[in-house]
C-alpha atoms as a PDB file:
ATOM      1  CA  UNK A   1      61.898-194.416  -8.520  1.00  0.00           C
ATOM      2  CA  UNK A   2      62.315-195.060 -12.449  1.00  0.00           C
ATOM      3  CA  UNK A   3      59.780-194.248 -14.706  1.00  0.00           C
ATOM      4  CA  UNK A   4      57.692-197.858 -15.662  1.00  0.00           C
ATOM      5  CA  UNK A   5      57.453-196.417 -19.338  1.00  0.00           C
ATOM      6  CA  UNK A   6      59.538-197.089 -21.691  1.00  0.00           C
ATOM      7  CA  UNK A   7      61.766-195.022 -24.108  1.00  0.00           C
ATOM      8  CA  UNK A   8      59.376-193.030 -26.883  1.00  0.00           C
ATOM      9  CA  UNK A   9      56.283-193.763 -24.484  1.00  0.00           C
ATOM     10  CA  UNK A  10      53.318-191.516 -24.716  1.00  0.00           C
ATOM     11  CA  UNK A  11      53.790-190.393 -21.275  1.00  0.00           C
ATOM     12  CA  UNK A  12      57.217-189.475 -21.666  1.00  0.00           C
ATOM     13  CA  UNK A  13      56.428-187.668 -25.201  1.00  0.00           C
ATOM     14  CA  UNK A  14      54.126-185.693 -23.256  1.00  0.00           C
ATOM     15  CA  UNK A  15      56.627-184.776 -20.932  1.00  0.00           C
ATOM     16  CA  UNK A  16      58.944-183.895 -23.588  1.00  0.00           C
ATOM     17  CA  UNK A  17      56.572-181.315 -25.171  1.00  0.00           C
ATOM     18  CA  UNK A  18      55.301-180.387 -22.039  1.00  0.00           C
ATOM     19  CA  UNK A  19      58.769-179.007 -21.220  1.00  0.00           C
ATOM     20  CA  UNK A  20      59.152-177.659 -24.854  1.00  0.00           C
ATOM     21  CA  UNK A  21      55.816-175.909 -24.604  1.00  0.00           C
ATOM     22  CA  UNK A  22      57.443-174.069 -21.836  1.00  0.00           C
ATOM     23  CA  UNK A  23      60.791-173.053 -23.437  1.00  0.00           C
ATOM     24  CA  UNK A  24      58.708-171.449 -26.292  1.00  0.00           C
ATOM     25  CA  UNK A  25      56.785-169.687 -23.619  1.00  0.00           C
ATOM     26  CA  UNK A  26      59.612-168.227 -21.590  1.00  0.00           C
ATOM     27  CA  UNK A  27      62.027-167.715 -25.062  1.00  0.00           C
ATOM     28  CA  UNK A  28      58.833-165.754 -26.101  1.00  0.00           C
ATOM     29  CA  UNK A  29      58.078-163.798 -22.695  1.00  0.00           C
ATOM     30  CA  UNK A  30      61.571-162.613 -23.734  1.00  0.00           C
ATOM     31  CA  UNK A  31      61.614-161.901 -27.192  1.00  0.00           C
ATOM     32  CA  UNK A  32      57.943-160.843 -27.799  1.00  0.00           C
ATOM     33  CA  UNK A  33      58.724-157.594 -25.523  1.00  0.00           C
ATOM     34  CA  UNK A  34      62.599-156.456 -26.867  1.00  0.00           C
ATOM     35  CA  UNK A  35      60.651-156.519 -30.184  1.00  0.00           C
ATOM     36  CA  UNK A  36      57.350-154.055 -29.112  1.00  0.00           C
ATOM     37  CA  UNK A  37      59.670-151.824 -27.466  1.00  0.00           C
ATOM     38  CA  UNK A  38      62.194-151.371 -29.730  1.00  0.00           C
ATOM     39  CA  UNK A  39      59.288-151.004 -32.365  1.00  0.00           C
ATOM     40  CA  UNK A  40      57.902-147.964 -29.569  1.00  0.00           C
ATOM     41  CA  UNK A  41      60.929-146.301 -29.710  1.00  0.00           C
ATOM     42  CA  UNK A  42      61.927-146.132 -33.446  1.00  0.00           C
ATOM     43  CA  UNK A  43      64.877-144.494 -35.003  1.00  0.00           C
ATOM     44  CA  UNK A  44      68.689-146.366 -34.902  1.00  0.00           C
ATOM     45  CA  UNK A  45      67.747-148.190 -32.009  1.00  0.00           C
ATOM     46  CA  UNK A  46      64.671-149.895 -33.632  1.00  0.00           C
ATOM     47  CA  UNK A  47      66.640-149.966 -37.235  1.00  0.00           C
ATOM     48  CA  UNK A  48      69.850-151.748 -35.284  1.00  0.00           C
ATOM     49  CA  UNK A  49      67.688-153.977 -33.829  1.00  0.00           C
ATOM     50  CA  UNK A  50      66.333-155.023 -36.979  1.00  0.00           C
ATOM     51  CA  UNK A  51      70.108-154.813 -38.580  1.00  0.00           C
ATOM     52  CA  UNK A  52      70.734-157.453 -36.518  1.00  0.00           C
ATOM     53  CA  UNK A  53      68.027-159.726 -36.925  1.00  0.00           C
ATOM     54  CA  UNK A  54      68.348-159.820 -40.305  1.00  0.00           C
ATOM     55  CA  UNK A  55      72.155-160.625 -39.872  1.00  0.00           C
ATOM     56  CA  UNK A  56      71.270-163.649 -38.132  1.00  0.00           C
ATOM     57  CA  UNK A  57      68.666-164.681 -40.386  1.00  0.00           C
ATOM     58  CA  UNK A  58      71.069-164.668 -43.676  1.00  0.00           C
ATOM     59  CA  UNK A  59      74.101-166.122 -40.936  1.00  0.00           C
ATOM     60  CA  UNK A  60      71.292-169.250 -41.036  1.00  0.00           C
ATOM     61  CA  UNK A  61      70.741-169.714 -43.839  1.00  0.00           C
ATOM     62  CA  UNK A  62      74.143-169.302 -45.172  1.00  0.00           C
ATOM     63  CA  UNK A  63      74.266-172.711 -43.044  1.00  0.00           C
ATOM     64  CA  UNK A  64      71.820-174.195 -44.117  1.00  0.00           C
ATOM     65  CA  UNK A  65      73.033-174.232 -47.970  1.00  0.00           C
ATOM     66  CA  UNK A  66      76.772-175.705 -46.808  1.00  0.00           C
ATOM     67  CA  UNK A  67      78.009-172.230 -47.551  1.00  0.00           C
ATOM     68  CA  UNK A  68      79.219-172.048 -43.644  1.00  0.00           C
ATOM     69  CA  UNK A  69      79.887-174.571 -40.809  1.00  0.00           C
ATOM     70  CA  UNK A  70      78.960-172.098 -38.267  1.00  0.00           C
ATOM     71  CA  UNK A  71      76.622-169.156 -37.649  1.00  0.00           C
ATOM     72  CA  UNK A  72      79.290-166.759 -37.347  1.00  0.00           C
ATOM     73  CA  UNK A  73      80.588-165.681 -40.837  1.00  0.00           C
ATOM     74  CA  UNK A  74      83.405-167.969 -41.136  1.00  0.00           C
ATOM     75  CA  UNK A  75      84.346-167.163 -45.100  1.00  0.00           C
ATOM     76  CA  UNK A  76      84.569-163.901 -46.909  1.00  0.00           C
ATOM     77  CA  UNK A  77      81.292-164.604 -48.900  1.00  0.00           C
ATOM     78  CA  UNK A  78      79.217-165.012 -45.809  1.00  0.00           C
ATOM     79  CA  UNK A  79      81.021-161.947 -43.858  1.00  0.00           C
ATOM     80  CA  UNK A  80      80.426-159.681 -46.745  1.00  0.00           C
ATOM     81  CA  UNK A  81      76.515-160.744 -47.137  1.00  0.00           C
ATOM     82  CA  UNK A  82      76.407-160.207 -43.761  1.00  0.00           C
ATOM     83  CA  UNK A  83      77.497-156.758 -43.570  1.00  0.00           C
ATOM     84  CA  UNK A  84      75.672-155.612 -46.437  1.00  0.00           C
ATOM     85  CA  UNK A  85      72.371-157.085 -44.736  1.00  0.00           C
ATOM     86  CA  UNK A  86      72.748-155.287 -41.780  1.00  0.00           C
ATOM     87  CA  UNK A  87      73.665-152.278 -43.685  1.00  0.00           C
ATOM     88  CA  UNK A  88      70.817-151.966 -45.820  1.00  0.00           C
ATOM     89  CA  UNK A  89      69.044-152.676 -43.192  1.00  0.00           C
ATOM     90  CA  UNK A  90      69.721-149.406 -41.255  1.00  0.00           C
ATOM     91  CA  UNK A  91      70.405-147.670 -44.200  1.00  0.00           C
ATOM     92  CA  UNK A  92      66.646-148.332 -45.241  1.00  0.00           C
ATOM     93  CA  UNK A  93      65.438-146.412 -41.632  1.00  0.00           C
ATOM     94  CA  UNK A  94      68.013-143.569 -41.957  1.00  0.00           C
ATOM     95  CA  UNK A  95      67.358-142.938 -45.739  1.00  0.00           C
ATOM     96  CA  UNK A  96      64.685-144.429 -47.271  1.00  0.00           C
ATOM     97  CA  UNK A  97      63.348-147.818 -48.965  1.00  0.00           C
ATOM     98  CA  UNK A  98      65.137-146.868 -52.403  1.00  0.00           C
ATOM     99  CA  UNK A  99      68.724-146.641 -51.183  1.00  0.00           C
ATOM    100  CA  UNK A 100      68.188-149.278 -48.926  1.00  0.00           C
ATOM    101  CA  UNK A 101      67.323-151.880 -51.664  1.00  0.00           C
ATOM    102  CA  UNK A 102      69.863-150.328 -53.914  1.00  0.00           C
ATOM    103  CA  UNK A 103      72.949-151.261 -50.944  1.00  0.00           C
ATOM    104  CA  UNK A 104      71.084-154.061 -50.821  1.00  0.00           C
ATOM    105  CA  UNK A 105      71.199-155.339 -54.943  1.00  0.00           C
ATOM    106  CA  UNK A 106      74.835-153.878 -54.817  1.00  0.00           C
ATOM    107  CA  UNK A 107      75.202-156.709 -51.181  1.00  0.00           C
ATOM    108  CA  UNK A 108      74.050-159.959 -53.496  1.00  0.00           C
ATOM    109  CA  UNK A 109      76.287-158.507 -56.861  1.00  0.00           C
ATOM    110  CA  UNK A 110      79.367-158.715 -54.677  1.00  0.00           C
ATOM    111  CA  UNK A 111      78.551-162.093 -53.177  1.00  0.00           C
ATOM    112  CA  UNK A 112      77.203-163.643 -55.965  1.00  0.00           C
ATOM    113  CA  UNK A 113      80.688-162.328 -57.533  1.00  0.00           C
ATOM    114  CA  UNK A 114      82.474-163.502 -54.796  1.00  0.00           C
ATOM    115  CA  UNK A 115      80.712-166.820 -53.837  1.00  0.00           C
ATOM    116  CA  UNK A 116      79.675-168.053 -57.470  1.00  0.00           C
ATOM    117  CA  UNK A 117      76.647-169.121 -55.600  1.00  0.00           C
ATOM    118  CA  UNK A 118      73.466-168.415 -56.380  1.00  0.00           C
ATOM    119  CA  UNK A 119      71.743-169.704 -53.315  1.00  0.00           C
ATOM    120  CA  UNK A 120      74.275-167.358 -51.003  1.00  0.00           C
ATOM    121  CA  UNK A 121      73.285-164.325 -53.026  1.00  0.00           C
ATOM    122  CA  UNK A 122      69.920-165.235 -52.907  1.00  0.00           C
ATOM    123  CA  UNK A 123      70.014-165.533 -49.201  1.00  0.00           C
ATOM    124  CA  UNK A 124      71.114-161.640 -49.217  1.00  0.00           C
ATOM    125  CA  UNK A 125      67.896-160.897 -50.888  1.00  0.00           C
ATOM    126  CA  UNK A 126      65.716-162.988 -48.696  1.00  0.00           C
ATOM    127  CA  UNK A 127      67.252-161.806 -45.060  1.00  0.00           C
ATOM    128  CA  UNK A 128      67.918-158.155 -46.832  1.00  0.00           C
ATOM    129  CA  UNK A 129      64.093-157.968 -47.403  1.00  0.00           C
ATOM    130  CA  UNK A 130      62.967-158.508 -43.959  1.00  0.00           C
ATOM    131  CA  UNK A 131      65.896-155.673 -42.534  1.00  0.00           C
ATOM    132  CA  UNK A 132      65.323-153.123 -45.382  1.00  0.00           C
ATOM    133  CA  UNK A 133      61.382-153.737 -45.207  1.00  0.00           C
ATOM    134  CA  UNK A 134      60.650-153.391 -41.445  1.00  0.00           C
ATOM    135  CA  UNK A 135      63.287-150.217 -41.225  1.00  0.00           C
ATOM    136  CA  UNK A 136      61.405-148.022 -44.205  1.00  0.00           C
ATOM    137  CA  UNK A 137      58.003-149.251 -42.646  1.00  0.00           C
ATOM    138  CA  UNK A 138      59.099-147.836 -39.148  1.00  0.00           C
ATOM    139  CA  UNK A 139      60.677-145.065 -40.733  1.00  0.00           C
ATOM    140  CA  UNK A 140      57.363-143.450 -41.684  1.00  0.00           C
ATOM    141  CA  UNK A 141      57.481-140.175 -38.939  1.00  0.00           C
ATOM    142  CA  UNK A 142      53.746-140.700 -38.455  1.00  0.00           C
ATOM    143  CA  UNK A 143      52.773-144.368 -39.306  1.00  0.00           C
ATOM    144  CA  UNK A 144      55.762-146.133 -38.583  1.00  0.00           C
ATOM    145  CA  UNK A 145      54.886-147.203 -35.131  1.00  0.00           C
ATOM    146  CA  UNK A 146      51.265-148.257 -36.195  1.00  0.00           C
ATOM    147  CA  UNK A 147      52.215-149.962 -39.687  1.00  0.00           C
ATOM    148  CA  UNK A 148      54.982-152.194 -37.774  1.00  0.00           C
ATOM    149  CA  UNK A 149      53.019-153.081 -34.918  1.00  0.00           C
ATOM    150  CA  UNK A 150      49.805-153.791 -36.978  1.00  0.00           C
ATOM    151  CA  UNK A 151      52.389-155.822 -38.797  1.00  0.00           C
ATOM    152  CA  UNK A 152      53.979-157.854 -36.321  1.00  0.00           C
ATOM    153  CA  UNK A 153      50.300-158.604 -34.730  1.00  0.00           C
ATOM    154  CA  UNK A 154      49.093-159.999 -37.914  1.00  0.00           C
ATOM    155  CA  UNK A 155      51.788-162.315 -38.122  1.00  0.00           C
ATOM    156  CA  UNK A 156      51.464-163.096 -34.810  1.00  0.00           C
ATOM    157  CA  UNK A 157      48.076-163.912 -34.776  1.00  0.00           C
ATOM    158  CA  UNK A 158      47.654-165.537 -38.626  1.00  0.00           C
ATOM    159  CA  UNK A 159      50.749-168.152 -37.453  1.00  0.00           C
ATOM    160  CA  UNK A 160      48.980-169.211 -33.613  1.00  0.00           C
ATOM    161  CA  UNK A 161      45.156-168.807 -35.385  1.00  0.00           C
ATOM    162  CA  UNK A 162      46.658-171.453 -37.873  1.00  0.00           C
ATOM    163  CA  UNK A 163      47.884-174.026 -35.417  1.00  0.00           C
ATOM    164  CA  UNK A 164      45.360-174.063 -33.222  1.00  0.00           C
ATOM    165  CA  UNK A 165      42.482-174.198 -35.499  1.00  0.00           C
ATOM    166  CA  UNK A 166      44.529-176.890 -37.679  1.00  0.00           C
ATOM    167  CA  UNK A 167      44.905-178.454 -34.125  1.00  0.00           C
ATOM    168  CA  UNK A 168      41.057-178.336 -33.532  1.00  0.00           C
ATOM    169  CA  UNK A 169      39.298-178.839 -37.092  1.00  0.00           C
ATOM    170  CA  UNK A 170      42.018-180.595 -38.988  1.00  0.00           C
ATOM    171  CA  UNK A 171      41.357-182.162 -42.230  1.00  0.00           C
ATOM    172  CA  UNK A 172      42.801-182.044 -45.467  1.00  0.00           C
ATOM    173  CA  UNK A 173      46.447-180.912 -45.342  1.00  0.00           C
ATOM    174  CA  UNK A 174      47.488-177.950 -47.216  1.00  0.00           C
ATOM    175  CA  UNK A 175      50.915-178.684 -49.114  1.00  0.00           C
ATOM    176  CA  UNK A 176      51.873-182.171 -47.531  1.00  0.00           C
ATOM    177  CA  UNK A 177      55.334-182.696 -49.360  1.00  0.00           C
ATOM    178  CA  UNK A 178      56.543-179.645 -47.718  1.00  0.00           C
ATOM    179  CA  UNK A 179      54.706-179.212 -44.717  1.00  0.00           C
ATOM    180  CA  UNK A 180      52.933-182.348 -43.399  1.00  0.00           C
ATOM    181  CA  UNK A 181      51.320-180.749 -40.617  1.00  0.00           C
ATOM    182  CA  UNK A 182      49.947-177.969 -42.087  1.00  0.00           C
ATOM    183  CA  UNK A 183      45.977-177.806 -43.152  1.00  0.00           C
ATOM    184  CA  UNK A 184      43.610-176.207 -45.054  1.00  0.00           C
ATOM    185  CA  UNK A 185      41.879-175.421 -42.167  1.00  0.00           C
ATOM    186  CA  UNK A 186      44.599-174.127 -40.419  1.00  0.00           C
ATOM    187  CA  UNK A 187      45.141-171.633 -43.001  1.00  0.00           C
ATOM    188  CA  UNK A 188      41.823-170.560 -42.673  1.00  0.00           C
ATOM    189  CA  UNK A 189      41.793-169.978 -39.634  1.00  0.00           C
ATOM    190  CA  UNK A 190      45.230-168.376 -39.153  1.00  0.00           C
ATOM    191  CA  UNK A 191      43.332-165.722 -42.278  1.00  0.00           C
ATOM    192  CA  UNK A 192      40.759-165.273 -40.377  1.00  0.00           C
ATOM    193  CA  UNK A 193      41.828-164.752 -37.030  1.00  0.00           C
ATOM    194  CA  UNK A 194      45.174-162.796 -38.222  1.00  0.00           C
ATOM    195  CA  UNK A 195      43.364-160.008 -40.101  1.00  0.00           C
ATOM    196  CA  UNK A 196      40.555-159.636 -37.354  1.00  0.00           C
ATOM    197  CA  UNK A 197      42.889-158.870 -34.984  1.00  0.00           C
ATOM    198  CA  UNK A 198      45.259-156.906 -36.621  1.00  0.00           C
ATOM    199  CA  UNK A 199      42.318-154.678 -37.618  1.00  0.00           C
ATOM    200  CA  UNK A 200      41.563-154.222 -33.936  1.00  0.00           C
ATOM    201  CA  UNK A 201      44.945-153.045 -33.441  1.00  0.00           C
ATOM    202  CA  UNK A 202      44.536-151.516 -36.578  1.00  0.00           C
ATOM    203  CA  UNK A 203      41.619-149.185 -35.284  1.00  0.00           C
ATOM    204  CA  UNK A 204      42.885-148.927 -31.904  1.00  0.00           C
ATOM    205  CA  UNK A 205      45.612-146.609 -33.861  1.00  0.00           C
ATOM    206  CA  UNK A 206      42.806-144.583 -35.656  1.00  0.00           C
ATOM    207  CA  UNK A 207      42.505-146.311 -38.988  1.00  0.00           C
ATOM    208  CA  UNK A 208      39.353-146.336 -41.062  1.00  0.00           C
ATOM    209  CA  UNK A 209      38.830-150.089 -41.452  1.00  0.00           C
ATOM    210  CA  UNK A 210      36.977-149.906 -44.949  1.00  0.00           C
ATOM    211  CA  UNK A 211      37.592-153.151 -47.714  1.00  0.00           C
ATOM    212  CA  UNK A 212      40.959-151.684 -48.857  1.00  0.00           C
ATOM    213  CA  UNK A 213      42.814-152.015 -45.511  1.00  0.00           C
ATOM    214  CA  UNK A 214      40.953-155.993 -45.005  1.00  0.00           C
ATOM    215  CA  UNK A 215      42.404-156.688 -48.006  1.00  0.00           C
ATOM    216  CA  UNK A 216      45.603-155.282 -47.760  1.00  0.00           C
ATOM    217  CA  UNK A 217      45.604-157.116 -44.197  1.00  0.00           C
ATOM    218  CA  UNK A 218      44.156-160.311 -45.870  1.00  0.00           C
ATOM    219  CA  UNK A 219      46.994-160.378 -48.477  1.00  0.00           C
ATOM    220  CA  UNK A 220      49.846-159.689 -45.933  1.00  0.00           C
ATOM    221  CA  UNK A 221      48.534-162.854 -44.024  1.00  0.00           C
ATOM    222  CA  UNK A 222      48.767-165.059 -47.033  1.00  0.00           C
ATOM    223  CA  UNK A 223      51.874-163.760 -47.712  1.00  0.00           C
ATOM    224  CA  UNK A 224      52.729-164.415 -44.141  1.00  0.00           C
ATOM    225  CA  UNK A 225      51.723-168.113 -44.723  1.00  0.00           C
ATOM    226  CA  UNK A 226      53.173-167.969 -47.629  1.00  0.00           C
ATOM    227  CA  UNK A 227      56.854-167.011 -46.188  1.00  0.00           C
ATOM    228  CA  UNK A 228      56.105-170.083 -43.887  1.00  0.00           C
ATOM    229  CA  UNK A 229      55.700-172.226 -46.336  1.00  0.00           C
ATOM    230  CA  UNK A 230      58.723-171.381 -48.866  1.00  0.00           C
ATOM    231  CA  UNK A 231      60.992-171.501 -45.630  1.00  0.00           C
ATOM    232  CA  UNK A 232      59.399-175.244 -45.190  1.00  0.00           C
ATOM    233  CA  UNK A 233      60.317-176.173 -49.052  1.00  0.00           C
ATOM    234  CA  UNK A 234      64.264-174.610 -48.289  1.00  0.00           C
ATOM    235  CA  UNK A 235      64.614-176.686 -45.183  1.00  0.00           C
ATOM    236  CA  UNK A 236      63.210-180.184 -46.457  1.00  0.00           C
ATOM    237  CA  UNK A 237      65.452-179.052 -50.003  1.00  0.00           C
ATOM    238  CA  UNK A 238      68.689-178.938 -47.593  1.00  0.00           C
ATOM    239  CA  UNK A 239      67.552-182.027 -45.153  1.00  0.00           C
ATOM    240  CA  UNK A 240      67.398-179.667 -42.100  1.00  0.00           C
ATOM    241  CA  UNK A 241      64.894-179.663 -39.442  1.00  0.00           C
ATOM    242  CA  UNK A 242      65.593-175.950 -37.325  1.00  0.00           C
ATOM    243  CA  UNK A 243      67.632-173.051 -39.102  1.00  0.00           C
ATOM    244  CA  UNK A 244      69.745-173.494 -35.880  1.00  0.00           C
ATOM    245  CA  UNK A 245      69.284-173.562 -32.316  1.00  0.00           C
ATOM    246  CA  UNK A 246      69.945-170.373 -30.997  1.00  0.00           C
ATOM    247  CA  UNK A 247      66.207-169.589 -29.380  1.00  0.00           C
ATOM    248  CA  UNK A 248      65.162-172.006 -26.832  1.00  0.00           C
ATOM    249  CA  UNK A 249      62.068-174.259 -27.899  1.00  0.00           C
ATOM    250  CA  UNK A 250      61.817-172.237 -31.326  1.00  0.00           C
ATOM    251  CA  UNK A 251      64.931-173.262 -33.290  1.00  0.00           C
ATOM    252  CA  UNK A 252      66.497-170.613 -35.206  1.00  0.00           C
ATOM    253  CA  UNK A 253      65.933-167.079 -35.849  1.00  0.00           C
ATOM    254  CA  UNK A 254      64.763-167.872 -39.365  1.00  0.00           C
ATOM    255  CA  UNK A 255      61.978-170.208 -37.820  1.00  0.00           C
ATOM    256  CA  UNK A 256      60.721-167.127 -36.158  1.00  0.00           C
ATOM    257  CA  UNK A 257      60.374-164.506 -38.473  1.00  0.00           C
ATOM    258  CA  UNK A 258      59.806-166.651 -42.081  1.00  0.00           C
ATOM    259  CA  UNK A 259      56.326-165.200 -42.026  1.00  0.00           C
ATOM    260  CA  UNK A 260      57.335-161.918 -41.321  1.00  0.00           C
ATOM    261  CA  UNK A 261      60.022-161.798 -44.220  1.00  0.00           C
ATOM    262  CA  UNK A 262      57.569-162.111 -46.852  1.00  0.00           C
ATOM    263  CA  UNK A 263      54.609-160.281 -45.162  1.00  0.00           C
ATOM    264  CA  UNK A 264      57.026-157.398 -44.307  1.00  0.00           C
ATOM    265  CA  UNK A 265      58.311-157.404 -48.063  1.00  0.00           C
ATOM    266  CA  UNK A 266      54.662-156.427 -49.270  1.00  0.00           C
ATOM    267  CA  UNK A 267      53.750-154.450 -46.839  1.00  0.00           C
ATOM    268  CA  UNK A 268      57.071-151.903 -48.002  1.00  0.00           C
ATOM    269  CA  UNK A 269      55.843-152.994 -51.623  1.00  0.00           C
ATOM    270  CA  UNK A 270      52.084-151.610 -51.188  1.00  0.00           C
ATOM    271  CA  UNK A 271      53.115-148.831 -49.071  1.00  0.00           C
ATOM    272  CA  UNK A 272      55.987-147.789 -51.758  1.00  0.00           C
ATOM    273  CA  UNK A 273      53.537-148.204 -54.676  1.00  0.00           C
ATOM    274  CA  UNK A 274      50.169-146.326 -52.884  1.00  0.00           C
ATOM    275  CA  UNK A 275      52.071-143.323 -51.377  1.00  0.00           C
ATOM    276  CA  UNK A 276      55.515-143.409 -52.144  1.00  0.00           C
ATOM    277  CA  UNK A 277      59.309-144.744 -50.572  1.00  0.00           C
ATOM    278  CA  UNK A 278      59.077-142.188 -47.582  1.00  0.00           C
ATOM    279  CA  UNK A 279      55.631-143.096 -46.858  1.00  0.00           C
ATOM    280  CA  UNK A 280      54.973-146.737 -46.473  1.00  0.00           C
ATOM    281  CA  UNK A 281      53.778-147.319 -43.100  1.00  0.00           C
ATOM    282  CA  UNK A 282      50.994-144.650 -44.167  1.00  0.00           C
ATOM    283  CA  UNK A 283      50.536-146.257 -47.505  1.00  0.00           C
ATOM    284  CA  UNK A 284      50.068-149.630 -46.509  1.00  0.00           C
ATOM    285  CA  UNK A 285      47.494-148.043 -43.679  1.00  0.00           C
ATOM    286  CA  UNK A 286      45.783-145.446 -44.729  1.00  0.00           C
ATOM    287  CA  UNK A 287      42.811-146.271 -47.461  1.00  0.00           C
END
């Protein structure tokens, strides 16, 4: 028997993210547990891992700026960033945060040489950060596994804090010409709720949780939004909706892990400047 409601009905709307609800739950029963164990285990196969990530994320958006049709590097430009993402990525984990930037800078010379674009070269820098960041940070020999887990749960919990209390309290919207949904209230809450329960984790590890480490934490998650946000402003710049489709009921990689590039990027950069390049997990922990 046909449905009696027609096309764009609420009923069949509900449907529709009924079933999309569930894709993001199974593409996440999936993903959510590669990335904890792989962040347990450390060393290449953690920093490979993360190689590739990154590789995927700068493969994006070298789409979305018309630099390639495709997601796999289809021009010498794009192959090139590419390779030097992934490299400075691992290279980051195997031998510290300084050499790791510096293959990085050398990655967007060449393709800003190559390309004569400043948006490809840029997107070196941007998917570069997130590889070269999350490496050092689990490179630490003993905070690495505690300064990228704490990580990845306040990212975690500042993005699903922030829907569902914009969901529940709503009200004014937070940057409506980029992000329509977004509120004030959400962001709020996503604060909130992101740095309470990344200091759990936090002092499930061992830290002392004194006002240093909340506000490290508190700064991440803003960052965190933050990365949200300016991956919002690229998308509605190019006219795209997802960074691609390659994760079921999520999009693209990019639309995963936004948060995470910029949160990532200073937690290496207050690590790097409290305790040093071959200490960050420790330095962005450890007040």
């Amino acid at each position: 028997m046909k449905s009696h409601h027609p096309a764009g009905s609420p009923a069949q709307g509900g449907q529709s993210g009924r079933s999309e609800l569930r894709l993001r739950l199974l593409s996440a029963a999936v993903l959510i547990p590669i990335a904890l164990v792989a962040t347990w285990w450390g060393g290449l196969p953690a920093f490979l891992l993360v190689a590739l990530v990154a590789a995927i994320v700068f493969s994006e958006w070298a789409n979305i700026v018309g630099r390639s049709p495709r997601l796999l590097p289809s021009t010498p430009d794009v192959s090139i960033g590419t390779a030097f993402v992934a490299l400075a990525s691992i290279t980051a984990g195997m031998q510290g945060l300084g050499v790791g930037l510096a293959v990085l800078v050398a990655g967007m010379i060449g393709v800003a040489l190559l390309s004569r674009s400043a948006w490809l070269a840029g997107g070196v820098a941007y998917a570069g950060l997130l590889g070269v960041s999350l490496s050092a940070l689990r490179a630490d020999p003993a905070y690495g596994l505690a300064s990228v887990t704490v990580l990845l749960v306040l990212v975690w919990a500042t993005d699903s804090c922030a829907y569902f209390a914009g969901r529940t309290i709503g009200g004014a919207k937070l940057w409506p010409r980029v992000s329509p949904k977004k509120t004030w209230s959400g962001s709020i809450g996503g604060l909130v709720g992101g740095v309470t329960l990344a200091a759990i984790v936090a002092y499930a590890f061992g830290m002392r949780i004194g006002p240093m480490l909340i506000l490290c934490l508190a700064l991440l998650s803003i960052a965190s939004q933050a990365g949200d946000l300016f991956e919002s402003a690229i998308k509605r710049h190019f006219d795209r909706k997802d960074s691609s489709r390659i994760i079921p009921g999520h999009g693209g990689m990019m639309d995963r892990v936004d948060g995470l590039i910029f949160a990532a990027a200073g937690a290496a950069l207050i690590g790097w400047l409290h305790l040093g390049e071959h200490q960050v997990g420790q330095g962005m922990l450890s007040w």
